[in-house]
Protein backbone atom coordinates (compact mmCIF):
# COMPACT_ATOMS: atom_id res chain seq x y z
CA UNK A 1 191.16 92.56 80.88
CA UNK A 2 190.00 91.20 84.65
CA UNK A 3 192.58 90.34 87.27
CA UNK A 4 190.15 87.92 89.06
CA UNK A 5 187.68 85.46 86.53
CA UNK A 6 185.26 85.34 89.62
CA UNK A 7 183.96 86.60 92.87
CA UNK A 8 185.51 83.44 94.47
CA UNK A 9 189.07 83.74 94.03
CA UNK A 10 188.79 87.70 95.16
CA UNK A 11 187.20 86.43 98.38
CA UNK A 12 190.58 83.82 98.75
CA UNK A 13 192.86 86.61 98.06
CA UNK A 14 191.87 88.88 100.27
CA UNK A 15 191.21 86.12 103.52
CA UNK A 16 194.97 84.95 102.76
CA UNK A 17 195.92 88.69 102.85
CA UNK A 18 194.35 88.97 106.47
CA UNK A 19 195.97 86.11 107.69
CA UNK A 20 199.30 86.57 106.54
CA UNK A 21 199.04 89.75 108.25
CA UNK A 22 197.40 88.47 111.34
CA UNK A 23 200.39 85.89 111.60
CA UNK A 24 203.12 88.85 110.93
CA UNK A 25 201.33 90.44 114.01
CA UNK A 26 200.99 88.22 116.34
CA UNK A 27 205.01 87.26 115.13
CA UNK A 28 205.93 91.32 115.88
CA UNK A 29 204.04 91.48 118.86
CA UNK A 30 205.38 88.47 120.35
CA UNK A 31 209.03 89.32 119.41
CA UNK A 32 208.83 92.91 121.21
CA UNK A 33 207.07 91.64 124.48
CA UNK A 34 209.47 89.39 124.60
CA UNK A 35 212.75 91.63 124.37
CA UNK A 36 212.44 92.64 127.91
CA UNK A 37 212.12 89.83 129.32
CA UNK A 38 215.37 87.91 127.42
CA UNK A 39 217.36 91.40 127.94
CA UNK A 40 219.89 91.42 131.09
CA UNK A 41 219.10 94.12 133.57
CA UNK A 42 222.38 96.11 134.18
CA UNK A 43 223.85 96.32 138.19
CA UNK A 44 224.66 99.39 139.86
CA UNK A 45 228.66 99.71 139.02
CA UNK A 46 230.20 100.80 143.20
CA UNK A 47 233.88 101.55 142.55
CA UNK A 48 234.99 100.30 145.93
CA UNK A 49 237.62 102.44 147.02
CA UNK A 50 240.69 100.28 149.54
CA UNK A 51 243.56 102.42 150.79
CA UNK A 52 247.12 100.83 149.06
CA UNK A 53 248.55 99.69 152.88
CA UNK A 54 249.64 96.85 153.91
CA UNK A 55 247.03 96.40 156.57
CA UNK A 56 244.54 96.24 153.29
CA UNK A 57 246.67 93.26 151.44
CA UNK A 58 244.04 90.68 152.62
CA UNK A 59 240.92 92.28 152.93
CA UNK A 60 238.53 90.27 151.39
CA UNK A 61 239.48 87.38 153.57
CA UNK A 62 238.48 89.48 156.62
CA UNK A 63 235.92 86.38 157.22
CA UNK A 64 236.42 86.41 160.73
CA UNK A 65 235.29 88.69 163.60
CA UNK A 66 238.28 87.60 165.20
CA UNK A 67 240.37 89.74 162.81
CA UNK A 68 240.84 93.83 162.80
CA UNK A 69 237.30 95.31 163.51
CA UNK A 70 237.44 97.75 160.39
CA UNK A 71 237.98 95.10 158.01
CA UNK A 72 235.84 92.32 159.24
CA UNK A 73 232.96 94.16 158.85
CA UNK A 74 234.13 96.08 155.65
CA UNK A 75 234.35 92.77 153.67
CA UNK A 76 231.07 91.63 155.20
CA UNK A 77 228.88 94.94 153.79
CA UNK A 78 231.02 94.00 150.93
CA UNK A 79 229.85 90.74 150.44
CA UNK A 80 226.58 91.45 151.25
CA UNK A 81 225.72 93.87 148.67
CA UNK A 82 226.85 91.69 146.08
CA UNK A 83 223.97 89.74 147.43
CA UNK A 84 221.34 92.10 146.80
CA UNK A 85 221.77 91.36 142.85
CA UNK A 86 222.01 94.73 141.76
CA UNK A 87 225.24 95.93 142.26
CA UNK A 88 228.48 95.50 140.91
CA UNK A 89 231.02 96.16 143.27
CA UNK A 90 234.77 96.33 141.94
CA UNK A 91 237.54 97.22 144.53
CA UNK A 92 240.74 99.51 143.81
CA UNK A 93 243.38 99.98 145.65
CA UNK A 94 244.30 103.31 145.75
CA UNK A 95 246.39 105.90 147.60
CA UNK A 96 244.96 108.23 150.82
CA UNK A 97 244.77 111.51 148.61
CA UNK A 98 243.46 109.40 145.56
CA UNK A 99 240.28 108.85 147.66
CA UNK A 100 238.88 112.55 148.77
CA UNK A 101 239.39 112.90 144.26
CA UNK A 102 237.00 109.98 143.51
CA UNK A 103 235.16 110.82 145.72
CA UNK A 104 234.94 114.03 144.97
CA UNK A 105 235.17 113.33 141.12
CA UNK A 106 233.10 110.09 140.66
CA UNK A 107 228.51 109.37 141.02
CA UNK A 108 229.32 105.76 142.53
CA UNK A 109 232.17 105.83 144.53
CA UNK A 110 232.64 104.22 148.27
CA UNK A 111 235.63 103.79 150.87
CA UNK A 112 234.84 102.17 154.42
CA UNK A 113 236.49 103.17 157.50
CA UNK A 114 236.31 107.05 157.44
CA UNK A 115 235.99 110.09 160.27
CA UNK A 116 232.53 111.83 159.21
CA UNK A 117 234.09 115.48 159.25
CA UNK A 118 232.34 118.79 158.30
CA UNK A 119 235.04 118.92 155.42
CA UNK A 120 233.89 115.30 153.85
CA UNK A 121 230.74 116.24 153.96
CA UNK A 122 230.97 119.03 152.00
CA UNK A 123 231.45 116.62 149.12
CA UNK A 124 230.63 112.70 150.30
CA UNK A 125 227.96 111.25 151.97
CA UNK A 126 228.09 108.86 155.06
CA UNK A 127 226.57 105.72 157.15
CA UNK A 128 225.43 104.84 160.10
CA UNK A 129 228.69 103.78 162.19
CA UNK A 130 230.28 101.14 160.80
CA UNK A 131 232.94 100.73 163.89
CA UNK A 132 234.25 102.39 167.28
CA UNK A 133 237.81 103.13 168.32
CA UNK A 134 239.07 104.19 171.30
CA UNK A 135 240.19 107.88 170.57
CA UNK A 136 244.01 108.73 169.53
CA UNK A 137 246.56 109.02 172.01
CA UNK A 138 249.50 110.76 172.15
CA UNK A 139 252.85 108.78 172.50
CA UNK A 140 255.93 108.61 173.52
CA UNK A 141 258.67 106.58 174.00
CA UNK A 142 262.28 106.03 176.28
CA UNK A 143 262.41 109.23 176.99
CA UNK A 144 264.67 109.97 180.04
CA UNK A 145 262.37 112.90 182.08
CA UNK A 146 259.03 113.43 182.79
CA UNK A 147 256.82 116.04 180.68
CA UNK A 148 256.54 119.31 182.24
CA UNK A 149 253.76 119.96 184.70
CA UNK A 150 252.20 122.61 182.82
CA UNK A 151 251.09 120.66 179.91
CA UNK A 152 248.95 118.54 181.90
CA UNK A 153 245.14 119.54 183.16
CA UNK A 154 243.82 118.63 187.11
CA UNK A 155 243.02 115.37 185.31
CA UNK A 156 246.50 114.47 183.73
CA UNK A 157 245.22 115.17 180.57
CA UNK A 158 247.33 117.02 177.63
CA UNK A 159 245.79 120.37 177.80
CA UNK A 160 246.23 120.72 173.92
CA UNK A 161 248.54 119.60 171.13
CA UNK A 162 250.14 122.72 170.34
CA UNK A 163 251.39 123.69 173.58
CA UNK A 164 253.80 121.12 173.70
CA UNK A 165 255.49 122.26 171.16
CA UNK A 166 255.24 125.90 172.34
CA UNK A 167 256.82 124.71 175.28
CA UNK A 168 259.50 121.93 173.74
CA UNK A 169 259.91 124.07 170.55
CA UNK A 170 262.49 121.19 169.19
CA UNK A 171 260.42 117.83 169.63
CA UNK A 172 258.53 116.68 166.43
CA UNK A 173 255.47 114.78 166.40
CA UNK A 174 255.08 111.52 163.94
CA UNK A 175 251.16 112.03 161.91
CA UNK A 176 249.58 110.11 159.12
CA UNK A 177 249.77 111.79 155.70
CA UNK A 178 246.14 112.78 154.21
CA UNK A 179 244.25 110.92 157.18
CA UNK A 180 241.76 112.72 159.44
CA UNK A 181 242.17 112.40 163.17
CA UNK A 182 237.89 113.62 163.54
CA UNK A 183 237.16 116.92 163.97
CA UNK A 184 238.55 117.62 166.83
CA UNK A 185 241.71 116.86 166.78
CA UNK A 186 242.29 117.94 163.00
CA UNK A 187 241.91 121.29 164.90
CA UNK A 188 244.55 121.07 167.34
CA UNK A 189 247.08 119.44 164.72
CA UNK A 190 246.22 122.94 162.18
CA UNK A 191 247.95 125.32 165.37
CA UNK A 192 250.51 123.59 165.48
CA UNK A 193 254.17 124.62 164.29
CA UNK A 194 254.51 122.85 160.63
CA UNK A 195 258.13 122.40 161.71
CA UNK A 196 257.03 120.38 164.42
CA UNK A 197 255.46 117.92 162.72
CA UNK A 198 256.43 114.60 160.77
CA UNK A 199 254.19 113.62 158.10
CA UNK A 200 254.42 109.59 156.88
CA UNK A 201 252.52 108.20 153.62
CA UNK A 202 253.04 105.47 152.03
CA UNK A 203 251.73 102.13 151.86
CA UNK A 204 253.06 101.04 155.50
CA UNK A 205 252.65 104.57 157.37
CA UNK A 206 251.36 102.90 160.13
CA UNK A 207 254.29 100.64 161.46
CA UNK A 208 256.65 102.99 159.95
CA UNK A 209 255.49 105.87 162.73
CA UNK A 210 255.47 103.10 165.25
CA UNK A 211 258.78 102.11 164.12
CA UNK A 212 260.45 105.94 163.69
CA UNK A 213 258.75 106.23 167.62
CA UNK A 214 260.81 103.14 169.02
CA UNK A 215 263.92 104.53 167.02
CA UNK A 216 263.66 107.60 168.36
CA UNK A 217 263.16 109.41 165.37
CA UNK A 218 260.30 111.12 165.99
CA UNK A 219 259.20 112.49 169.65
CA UNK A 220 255.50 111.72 169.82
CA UNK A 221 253.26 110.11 167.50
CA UNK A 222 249.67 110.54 167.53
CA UNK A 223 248.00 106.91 166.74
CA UNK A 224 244.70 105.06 167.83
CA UNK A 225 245.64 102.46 170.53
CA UNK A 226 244.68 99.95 168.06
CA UNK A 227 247.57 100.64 165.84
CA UNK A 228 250.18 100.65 168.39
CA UNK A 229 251.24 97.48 169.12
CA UNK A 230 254.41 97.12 171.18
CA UNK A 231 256.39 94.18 172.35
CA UNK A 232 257.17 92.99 175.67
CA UNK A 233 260.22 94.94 175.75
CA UNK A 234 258.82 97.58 174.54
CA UNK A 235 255.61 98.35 176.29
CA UNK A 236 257.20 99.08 179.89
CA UNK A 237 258.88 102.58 177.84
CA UNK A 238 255.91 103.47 176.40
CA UNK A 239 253.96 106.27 177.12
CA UNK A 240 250.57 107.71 176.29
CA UNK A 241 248.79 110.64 177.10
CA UNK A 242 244.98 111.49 176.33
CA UNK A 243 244.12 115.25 174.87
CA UNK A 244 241.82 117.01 177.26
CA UNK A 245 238.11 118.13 175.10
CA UNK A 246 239.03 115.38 172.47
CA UNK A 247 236.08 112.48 171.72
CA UNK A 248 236.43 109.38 173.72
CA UNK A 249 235.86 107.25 170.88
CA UNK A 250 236.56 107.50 166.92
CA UNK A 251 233.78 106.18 165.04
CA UNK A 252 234.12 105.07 161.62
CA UNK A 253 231.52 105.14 158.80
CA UNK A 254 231.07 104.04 155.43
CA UNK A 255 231.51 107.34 152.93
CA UNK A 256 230.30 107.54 149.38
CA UNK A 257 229.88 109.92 146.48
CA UNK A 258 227.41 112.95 147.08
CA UNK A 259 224.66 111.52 144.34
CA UNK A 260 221.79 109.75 143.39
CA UNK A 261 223.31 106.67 143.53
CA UNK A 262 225.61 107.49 146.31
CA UNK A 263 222.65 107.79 148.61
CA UNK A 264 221.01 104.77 147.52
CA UNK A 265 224.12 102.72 148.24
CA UNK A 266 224.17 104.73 152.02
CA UNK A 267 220.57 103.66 152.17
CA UNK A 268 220.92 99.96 151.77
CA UNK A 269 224.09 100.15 153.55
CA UNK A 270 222.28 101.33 157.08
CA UNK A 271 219.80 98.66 156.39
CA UNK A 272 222.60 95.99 156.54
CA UNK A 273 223.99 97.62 159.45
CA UNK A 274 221.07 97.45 161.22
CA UNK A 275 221.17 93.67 161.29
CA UNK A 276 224.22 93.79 161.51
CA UNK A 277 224.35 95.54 165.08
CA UNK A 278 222.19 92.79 166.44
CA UNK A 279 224.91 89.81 165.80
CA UNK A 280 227.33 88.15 167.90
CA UNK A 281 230.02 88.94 165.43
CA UNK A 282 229.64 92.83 165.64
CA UNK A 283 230.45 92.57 169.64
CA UNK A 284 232.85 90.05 169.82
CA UNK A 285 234.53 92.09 166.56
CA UNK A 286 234.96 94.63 168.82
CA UNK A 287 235.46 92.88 172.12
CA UNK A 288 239.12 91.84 171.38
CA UNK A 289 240.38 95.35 170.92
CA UNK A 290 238.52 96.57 174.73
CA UNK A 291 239.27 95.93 178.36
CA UNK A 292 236.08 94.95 179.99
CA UNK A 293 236.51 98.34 181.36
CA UNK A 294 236.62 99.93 178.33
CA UNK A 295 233.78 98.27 176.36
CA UNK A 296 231.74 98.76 179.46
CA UNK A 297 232.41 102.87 178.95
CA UNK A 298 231.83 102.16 175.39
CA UNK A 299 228.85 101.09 176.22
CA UNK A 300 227.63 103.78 178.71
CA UNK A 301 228.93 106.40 176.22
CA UNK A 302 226.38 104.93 172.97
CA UNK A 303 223.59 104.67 175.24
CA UNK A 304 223.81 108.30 176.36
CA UNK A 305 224.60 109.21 172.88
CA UNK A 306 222.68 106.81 170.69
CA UNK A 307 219.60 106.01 172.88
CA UNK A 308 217.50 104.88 169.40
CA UNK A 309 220.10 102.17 168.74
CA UNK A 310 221.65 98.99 170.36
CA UNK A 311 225.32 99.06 168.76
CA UNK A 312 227.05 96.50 170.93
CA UNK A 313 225.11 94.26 172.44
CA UNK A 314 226.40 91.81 175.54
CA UNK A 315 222.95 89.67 174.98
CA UNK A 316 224.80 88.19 171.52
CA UNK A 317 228.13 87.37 173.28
């Protein structure tokens, strides 16, 4: 028996075999070049570390350079990555210790406002500065006689931390729990007496010490100026001392996870900064918390130090 009676309907067979497969083809091909194209392209997750303090509640409406220096310019690298498009960044409030462990622990973790110390670096990579501080001070407050002479350099200065507890064995000294002070000074705070020294967490460790300094609870607290903020009555019984060899300025950087993607967040990080620098928001951000004394040293000292770079800039006032 014959499948096909004729030549002719072997011919039709086969040409509607072709196209059916040219059509399933062209169908296949279209479908996977397409995939691509309809598929979403997954962001960068950055786990956006914010210390828990009260100082912190309202950081994302830092819109304003008017506002604390740290946090203005946080929210705006903030912002601005979002606007890059590929990068999900989700903040967490978290405590001081918590941080150095993600950090430490996590590929795509970040935290703004941190002292670039040998110890960080160890495990966390950093920016270009993302602010300047005038240096800690030591304070203290209504106290009844002066400090003895021997404390103090030709230039007034606290000759080191630990001496003045060598010499006024009883005194304590209010500190920050699990913050660096920079290099320096985390130096001088490790020789001195651990019986000395007053350690405050917690989510509102920075009026707290203030507070435990006016009470008279503590001594001496070591704070940057721009955390001490007394009232009228106050200020006239307030002292503050400088420690002789320490950094005239803190500067603060932007610190993420030691990784691949750690270092590309750095990366497009410094290139926001650098147009950043060039803004009239970036002085006048830090304007407010200077004397025109002091942002004129400030000025002197990042032009000595940081030739290749206009930080602060008077042209954009």
């Amino acid at each position: 028996m014959k499948l096909f009676s004729s030549p002719s309907m072997l011919t039709l067979l086969i040409c509607l075999s072709l196209l059916i497969s040219a059509i399933y083809s062209v169908t296949y091909s279209a479908a996977v070049q397409s995939t691509p194209i309809n598929k979403k392209v997954a962001k960068e997750k950055i786990l956006w570390l914010v210390e828990d303090k009260v100082e912190n509640i309202d950081l994302l409406a830092k819109n304003s350079a008017e506002t604390s220096t740290a946090s203005y310019i946080e929210n705006l690298i903030i912002q601005q990555l979002k606007q890059l498009g590929h990068y999900d960044v989700r903040t967490q409030r978290v405590t001081a210790p918590r941080i150095n462990r993600t950090l430490n622990t996590k590929d795509n973790a970040c935290v703004a406002n941190r002292a670039d110390t040998p110890e960080r670096r160890g495990y966390s990579l950093f920016s270009d500065p993302q602010s300047f501080y005038l240096t800690h001070k030591l304070y203290r407050f209504n106290q009844k006689s002066a400090l003895p002479s021997q404390l103090f350099n030709h230039e007034a200065e606290i000759k080191d931390l630990a001496s003045v507890f060598k010499i006024l064995p009883s005194q304590t000294i209010g500190l920050a729990q699990d913050v660096s002070f920079g290099n320096f000074l985390d130096q001088q705070i490790k020789k001195i007496n651990p019986a000395n020294i007053y350690y405050r967490g917690g989510n509102q460790r920075v009026v707290a010490l203030a507070s435990m300094l006016y009470k008279s609870r503590v001594d001496f607290v070591l704070a940057l100026p721009v955390d001490i903020t007394p009232d009228k009555s106050e200020k006239h019984l307030l002292e503050q001392y400088t420690i002789a060899g320490a950094p005239p300025y803190l500067i603060a950087h932007f610190n993420c996870s030691n990784s691949a993607q750690g270092q590309r967040i750095i990366n497009d990080i410094n290139k926001i900064l650098a147009k950043v620098y060039q803004t009239k928001d970036y002085y006048q951000a830090h304007k407010k918390w200077f004397s025109d004394k002091q942002l004129s040293g400030l000025q002197h000292f990042l032009s000595e130090n940081f030739a290749e770079t206009k930080y602060i800039n008077p042209t954009n006032e």
